[in-house]
N, C-alpha and C. Protein backbone atom coordinates (compact mmCIF):
# COMPACT_ATOMS: atom_id res chain seq x y z
N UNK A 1 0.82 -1.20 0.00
CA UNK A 1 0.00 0.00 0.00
C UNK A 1 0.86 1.26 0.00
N UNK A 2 1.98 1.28 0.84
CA UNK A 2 2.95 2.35 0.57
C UNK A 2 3.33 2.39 -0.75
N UNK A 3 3.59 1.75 -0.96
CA UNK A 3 4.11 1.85 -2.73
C UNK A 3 3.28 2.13 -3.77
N UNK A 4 1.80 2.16 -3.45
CA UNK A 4 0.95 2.81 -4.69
C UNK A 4 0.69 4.14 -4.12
N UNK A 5 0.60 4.62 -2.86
CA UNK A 5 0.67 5.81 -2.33
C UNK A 5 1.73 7.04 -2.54
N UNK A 6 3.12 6.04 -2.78
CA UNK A 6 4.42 6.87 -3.56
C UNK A 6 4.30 6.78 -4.86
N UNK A 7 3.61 6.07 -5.44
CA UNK A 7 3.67 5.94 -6.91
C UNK A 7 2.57 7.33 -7.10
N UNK A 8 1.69 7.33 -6.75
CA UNK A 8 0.45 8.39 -6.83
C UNK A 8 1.05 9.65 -6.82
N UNK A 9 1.85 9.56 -5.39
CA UNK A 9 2.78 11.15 -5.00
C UNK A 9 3.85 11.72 -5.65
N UNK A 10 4.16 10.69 -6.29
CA UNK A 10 5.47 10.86 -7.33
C UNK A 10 5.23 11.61 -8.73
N UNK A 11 3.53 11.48 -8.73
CA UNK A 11 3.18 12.45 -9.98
C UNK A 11 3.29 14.18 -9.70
N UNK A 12 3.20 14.33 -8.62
CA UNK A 12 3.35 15.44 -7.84
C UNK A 12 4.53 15.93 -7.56
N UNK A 13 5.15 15.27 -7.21
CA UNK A 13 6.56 15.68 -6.52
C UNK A 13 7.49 16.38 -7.15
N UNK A 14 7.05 16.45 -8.11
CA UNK A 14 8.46 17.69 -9.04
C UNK A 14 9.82 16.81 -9.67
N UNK A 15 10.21 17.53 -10.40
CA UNK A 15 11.69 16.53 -10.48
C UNK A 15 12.14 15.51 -9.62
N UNK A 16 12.79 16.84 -8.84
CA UNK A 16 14.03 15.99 -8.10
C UNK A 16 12.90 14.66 -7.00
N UNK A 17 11.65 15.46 -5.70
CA UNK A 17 11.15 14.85 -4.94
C UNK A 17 10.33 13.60 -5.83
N UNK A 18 9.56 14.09 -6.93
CA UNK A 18 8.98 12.93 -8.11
C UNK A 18 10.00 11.26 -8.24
N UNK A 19 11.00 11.63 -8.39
CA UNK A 19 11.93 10.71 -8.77
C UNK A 19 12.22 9.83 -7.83
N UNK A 20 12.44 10.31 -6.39
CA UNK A 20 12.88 9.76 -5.56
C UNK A 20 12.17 9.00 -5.21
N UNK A 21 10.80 9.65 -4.80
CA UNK A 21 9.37 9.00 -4.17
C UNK A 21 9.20 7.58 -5.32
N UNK A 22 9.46 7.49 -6.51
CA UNK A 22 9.24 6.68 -7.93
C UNK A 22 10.14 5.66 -7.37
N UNK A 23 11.69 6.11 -7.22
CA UNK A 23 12.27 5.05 -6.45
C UNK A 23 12.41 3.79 -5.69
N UNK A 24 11.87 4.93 -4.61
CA UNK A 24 11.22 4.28 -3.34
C UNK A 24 9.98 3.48 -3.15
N UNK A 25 9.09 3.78 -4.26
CA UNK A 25 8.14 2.94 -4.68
C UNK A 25 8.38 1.79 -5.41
N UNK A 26 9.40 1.42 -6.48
CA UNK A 26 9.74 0.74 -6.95
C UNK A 26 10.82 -0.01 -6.08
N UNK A 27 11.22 -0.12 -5.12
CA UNK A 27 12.03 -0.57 -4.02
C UNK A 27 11.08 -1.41 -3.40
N UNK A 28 9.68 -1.04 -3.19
CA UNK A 28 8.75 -1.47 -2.17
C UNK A 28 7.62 -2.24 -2.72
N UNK A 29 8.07 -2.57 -4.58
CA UNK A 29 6.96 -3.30 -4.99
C UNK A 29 7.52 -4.97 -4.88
N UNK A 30 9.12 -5.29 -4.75
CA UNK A 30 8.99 -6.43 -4.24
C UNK A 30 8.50 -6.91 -2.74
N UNK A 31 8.88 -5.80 -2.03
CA UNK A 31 8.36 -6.57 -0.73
C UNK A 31 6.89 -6.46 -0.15
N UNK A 32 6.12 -5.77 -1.15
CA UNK A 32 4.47 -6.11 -1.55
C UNK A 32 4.00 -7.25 -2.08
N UNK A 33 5.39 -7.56 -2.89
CA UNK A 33 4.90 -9.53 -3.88
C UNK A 33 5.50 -10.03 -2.57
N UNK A 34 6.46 -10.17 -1.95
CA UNK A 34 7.17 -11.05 -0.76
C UNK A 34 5.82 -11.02 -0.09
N UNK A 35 4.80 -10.37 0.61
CA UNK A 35 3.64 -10.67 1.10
C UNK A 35 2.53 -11.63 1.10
N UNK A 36 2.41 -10.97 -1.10
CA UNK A 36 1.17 -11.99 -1.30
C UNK A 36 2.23 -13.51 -1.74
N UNK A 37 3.41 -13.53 -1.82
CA UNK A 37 3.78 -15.12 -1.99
C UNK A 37 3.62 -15.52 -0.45
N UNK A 38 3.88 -15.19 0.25
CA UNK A 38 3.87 -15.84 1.75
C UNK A 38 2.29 -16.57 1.54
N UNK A 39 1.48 -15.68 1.38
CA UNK A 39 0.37 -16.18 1.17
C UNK A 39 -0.20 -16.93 0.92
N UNK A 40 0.35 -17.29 -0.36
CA UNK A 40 0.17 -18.34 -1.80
C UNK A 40 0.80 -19.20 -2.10
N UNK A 41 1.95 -19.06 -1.15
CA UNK A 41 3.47 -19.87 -2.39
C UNK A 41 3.17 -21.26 -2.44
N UNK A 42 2.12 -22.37 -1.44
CA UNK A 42 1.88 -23.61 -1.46
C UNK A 42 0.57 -23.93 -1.67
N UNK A 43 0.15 -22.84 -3.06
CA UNK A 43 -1.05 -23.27 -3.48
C UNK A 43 -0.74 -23.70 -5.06
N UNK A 44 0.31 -22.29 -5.36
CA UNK A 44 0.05 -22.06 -6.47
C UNK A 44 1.23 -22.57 -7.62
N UNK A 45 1.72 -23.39 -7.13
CA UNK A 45 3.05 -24.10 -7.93
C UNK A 45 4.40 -22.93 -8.59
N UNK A 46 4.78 -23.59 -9.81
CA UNK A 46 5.68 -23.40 -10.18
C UNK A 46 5.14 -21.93 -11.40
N UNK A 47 4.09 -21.76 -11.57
CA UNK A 47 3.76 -20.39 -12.12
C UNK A 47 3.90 -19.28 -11.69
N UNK A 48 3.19 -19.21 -10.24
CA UNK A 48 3.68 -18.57 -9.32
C UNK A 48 4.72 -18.40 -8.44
N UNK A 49 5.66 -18.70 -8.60
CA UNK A 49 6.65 -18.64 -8.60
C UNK A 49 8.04 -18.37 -9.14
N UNK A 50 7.30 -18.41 -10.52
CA UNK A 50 7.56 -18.22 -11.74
C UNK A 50 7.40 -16.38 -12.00
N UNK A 51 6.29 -15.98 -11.91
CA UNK A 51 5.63 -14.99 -12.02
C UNK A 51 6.37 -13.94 -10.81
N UNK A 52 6.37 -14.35 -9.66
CA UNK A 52 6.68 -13.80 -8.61
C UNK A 52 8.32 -12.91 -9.18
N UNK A 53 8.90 -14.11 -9.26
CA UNK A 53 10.28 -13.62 -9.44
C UNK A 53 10.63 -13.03 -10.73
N UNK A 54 10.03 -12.93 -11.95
CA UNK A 54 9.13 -11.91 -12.81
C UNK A 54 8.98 -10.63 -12.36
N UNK A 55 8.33 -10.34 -11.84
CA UNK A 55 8.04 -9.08 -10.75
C UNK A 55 9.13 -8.23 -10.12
N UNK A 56 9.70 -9.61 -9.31
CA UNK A 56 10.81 -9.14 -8.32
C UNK A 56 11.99 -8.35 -9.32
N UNK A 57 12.08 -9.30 -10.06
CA UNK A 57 13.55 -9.29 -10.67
C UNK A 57 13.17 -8.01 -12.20
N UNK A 58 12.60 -7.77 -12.52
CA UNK A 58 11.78 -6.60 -13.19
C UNK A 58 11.53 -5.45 -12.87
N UNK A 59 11.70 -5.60 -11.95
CA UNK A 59 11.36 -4.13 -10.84
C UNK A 59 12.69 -3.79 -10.42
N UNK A 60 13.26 -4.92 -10.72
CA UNK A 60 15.16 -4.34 -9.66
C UNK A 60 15.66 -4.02 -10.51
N UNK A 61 15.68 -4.51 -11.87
CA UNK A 61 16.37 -4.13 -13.50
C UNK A 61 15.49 -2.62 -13.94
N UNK A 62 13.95 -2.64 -13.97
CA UNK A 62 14.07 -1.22 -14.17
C UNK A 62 14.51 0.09 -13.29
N UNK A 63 14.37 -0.56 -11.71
CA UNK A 63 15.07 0.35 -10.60
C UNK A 63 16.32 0.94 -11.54
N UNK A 64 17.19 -0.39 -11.50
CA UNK A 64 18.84 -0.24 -11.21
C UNK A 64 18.88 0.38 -12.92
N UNK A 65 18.69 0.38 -14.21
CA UNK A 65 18.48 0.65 -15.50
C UNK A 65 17.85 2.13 -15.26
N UNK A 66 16.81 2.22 -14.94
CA UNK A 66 16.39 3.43 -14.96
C UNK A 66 17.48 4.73 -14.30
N UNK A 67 18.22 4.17 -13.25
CA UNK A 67 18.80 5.19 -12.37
C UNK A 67 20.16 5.52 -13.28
N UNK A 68 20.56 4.36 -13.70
CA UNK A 68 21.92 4.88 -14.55
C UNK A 68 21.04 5.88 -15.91
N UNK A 69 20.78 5.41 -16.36
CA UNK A 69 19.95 6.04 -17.60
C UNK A 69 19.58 7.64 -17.09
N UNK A 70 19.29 7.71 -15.93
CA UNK A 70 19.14 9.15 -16.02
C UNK A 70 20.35 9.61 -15.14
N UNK A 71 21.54 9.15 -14.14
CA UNK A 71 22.75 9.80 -14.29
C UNK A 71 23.23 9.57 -15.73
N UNK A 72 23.89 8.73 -16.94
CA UNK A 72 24.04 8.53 -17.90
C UNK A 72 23.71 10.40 -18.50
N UNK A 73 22.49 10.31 -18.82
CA UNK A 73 22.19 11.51 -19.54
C UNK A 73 22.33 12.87 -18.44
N UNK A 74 22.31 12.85 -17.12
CA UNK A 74 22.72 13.80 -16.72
C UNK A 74 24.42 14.13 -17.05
N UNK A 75 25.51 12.99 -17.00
CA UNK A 75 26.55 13.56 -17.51
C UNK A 75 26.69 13.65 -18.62
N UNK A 76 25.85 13.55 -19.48
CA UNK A 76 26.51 14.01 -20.96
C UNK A 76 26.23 15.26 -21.42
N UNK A 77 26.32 15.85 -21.89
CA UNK A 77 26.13 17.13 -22.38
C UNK A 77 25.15 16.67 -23.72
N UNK A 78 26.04 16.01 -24.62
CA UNK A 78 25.64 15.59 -25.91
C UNK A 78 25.69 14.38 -25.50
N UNK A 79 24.05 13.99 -25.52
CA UNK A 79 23.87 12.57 -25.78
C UNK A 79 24.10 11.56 -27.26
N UNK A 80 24.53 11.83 -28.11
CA UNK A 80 25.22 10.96 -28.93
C UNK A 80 26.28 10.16 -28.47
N UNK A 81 27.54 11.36 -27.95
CA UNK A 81 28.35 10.57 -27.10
C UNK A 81 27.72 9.02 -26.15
N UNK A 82 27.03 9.49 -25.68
CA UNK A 82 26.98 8.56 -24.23
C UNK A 82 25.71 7.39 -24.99
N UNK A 83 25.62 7.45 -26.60
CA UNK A 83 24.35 6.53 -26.93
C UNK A 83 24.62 4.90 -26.55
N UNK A 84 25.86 4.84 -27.14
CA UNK A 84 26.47 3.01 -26.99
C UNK A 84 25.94 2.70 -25.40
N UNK A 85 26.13 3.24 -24.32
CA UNK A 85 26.17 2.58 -22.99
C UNK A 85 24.67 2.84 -22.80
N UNK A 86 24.37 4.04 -23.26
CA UNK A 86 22.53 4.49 -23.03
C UNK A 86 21.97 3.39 -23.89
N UNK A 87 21.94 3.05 -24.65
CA UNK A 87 21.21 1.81 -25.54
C UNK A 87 20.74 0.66 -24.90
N UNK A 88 22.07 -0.05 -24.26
CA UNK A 88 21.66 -0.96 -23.80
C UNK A 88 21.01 -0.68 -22.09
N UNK A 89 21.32 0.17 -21.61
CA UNK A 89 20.32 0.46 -20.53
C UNK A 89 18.82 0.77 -20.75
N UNK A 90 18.25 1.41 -22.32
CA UNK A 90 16.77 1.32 -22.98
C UNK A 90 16.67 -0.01 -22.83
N UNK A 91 17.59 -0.19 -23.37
CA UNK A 91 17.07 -2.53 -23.26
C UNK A 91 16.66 -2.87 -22.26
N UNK A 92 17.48 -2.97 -21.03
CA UNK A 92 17.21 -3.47 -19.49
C UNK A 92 16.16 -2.53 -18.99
N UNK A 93 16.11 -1.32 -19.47
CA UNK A 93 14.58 -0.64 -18.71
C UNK A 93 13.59 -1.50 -19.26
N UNK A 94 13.72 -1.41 -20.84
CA UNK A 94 12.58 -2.19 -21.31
C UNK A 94 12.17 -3.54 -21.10
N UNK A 95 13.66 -4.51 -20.88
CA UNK A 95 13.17 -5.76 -20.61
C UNK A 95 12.60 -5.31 -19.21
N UNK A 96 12.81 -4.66 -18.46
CA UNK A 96 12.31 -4.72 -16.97
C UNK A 96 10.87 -4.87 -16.90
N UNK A 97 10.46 -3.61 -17.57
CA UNK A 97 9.26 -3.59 -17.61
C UNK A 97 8.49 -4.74 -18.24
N UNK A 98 9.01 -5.09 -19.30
CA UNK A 98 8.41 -6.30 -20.20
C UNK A 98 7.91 -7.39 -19.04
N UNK A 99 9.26 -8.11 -18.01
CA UNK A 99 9.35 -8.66 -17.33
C UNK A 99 8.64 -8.60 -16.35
N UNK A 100 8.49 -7.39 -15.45
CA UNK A 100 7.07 -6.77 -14.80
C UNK A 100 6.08 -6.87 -15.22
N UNK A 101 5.92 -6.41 -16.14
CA UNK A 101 3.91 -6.36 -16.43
C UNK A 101 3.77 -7.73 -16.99
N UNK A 102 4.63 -8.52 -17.75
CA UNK A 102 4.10 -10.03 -17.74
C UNK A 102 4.12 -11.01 -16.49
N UNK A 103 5.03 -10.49 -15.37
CA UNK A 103 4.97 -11.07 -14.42
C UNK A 103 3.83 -11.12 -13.35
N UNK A 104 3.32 -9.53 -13.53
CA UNK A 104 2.17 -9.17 -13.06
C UNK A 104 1.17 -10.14 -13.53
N UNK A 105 0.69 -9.68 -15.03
CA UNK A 105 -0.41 -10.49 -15.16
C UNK A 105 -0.18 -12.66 -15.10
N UNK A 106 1.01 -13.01 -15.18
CA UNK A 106 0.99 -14.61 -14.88
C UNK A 106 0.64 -14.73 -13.26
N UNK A 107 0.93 -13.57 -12.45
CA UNK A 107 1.17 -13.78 -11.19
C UNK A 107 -0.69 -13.54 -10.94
N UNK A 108 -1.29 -12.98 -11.71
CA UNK A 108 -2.99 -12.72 -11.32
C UNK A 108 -3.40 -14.01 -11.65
N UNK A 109 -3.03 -14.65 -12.51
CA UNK A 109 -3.72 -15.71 -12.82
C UNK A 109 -3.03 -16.57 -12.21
N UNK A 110 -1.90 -17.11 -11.35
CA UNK A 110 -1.75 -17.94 -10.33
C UNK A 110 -2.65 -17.57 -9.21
N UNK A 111 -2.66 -16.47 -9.01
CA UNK A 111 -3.19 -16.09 -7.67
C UNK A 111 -5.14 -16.28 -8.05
N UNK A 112 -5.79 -16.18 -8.93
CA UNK A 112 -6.94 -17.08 -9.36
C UNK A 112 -6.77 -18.61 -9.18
N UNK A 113 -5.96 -19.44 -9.77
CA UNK A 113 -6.05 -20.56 -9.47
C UNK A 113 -5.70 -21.25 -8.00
N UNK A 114 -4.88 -20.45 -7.06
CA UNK A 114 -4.75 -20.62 -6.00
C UNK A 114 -5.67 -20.44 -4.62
N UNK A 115 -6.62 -19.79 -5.41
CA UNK A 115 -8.44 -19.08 -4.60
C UNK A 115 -8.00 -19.09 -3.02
N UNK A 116 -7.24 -18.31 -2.96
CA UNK A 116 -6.16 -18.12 -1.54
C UNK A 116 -7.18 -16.62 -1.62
N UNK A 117 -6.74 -15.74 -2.10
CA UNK A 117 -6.99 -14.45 -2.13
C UNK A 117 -8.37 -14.35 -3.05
N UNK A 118 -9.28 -13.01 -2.64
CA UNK A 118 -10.61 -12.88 -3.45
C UNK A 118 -9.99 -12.59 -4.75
N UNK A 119 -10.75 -13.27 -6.02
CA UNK A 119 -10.35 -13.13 -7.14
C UNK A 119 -10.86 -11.85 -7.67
N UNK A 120 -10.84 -10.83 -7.31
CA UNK A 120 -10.73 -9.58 -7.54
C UNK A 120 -9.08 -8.71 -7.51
N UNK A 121 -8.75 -9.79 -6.64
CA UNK A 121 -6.89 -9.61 -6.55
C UNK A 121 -6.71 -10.06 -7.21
N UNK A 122 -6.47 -11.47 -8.37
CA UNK A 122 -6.08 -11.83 -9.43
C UNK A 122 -6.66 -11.19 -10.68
N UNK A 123 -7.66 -10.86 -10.59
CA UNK A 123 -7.78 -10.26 -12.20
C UNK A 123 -7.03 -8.52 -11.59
N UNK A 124 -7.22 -8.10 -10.90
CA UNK A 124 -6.38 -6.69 -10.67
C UNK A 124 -5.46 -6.53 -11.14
N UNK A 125 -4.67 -7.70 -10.79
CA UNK A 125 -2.53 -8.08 -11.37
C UNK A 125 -2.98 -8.36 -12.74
N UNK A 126 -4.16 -8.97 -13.67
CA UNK A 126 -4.48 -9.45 -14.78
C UNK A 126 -4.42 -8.18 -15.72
N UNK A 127 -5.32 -7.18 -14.79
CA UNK A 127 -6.06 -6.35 -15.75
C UNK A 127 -5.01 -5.05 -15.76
N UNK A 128 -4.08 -4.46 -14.66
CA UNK A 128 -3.57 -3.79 -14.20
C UNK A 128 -2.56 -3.86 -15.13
N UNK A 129 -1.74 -4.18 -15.99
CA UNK A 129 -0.81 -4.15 -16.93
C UNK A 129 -1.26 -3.61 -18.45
N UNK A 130 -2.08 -3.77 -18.87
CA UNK A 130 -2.22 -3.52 -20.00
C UNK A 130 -3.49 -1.99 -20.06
N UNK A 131 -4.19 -2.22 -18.92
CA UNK A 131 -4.79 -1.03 -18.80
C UNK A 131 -3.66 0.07 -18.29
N UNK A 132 -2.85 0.15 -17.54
CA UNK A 132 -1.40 1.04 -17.27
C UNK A 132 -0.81 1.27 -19.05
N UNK A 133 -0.57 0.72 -19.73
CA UNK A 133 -0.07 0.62 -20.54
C UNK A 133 -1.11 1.11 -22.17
N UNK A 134 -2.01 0.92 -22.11
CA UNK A 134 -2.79 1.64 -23.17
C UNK A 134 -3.14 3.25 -22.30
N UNK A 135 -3.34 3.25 -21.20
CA UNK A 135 -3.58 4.48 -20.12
C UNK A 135 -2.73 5.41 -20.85
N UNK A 136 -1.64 4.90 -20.83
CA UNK A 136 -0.31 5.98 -21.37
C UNK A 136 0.18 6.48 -22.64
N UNK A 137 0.09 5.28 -23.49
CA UNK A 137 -0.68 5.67 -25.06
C UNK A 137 -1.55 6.60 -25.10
N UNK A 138 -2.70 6.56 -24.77
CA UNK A 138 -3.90 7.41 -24.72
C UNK A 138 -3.04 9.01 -23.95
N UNK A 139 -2.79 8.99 -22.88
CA UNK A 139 -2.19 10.35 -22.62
C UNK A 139 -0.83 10.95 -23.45
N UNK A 140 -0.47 9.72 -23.87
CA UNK A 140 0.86 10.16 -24.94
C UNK A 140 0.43 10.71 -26.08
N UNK A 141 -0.55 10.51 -26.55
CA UNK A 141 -1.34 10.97 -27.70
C UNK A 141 -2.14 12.23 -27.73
N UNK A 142 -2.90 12.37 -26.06
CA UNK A 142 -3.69 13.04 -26.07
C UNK A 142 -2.53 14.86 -25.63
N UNK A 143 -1.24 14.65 -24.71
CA UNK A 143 -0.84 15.05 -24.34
C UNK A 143 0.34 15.64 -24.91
N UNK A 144 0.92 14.87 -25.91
CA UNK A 144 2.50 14.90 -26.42
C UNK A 144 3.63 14.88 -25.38
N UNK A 145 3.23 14.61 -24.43
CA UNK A 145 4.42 14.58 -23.64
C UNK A 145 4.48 13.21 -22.62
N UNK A 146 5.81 12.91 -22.96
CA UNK A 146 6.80 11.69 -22.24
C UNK A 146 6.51 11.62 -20.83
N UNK A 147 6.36 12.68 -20.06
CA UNK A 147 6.23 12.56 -18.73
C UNK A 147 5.18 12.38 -18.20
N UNK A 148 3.75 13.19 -18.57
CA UNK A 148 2.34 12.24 -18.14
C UNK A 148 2.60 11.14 -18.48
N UNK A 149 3.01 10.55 -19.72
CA UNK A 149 2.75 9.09 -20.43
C UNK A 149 3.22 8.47 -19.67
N UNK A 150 4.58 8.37 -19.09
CA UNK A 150 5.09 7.62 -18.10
C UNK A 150 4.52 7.58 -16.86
N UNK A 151 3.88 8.65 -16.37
CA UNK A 151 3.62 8.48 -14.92
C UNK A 151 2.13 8.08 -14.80
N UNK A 152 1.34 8.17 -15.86
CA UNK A 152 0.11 7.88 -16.02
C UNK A 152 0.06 6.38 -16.10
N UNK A 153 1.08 5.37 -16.78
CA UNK A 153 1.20 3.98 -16.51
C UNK A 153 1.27 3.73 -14.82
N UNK A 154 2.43 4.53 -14.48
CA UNK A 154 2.35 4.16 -12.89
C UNK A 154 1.22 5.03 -11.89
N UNK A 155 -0.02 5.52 -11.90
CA UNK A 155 -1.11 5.47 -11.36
C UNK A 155 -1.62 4.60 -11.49
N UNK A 156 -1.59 3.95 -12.41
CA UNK A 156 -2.75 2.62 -12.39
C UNK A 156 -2.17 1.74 -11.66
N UNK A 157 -1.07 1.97 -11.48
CA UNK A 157 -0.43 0.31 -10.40
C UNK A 157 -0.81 1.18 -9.06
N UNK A 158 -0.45 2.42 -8.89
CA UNK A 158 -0.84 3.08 -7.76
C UNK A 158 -1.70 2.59 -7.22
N UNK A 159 -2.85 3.19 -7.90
CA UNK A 159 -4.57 2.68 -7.34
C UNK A 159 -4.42 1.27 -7.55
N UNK A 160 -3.81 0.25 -8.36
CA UNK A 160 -4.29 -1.17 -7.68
C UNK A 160 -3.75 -1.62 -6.48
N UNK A 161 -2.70 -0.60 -5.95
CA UNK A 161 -1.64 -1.24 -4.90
C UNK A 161 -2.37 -0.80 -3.64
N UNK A 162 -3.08 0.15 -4.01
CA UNK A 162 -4.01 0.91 -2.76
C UNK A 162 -5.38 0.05 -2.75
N UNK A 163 -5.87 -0.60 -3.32
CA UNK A 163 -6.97 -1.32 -3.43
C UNK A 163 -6.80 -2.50 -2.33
């Protein structure tokens, strides 16, 4: 719940406080899955488990990717220079995320077949990825700008994390 509450506040926060709070939210979405596996972990086999560490390990690659990527472009002046090392950090943000939001939604549908938790929590992790993700399209379009688009994906995990 802290972590969709920083994710929410982080739209707010300005640069420098925005970023940090984004951080710190993304720090706190594995030990939100460490919760619901305690929960689940001997219902729901090797999917969930599967899924879990999906999540975990997705969230630490876009953490740790994201943070160089923006020192990266803070020291360059001219980003051409600094493209070779920036490239492959777009990769690891992107696999991160890739890795996240598919982890998310395998992890809703373990957590359905495991009927541990009300299945309103599994379709949430189901539905919560791709609605974040067209969310931001739609404001990228409607908006032209990179920074709603991005932070408008992370409200929707906000409000499911607060749910």
């Amino acid at each position: 719940m802290v972590s969709g509450v920083l994710l929410l506040a982080a739209i707010f926060g300005g640069y420098l406080l925005g970023d940090a709070l984004l951080v710190i939210a993304l720090l706190l979405v594995p030990v939100g899955m460490a919760g619901f596996h305690l929960l689940q972990q001997h219902t729901y086999g090797r999917m969930g488990r599967a899924a879990f560490w999906l999540v975990v390990v997705g969230s630490m690659v876009m953490l740790l990717s994201g943070t160089i990527f923006l020192k990266l472009g803070q020291q360059a002046g001219d980003l051409s220079q600094a493209w070779p090392p920036l490239g492959w950090v777009v990769v690891a943000l992107v696999g991160g995320l890739v890795s996240m939001l598919g982890g998310f939604m395998l992890y809703g549908e373990a957590t359905l077949q495991a009927k541990v938790l009300p299945p309103w929590c599994g379709v949430a992790f189901i539905a919560a990825p791709p609605f974040g993700v067209a969310t931001s399209i739609l404001v990228f379009f409607l908006f032209s700008s990179t920074t709603f688009s991005e932070v408008s994906m992370f409200v929707v995990f906000g409000v499911v994390w607060l749910r």
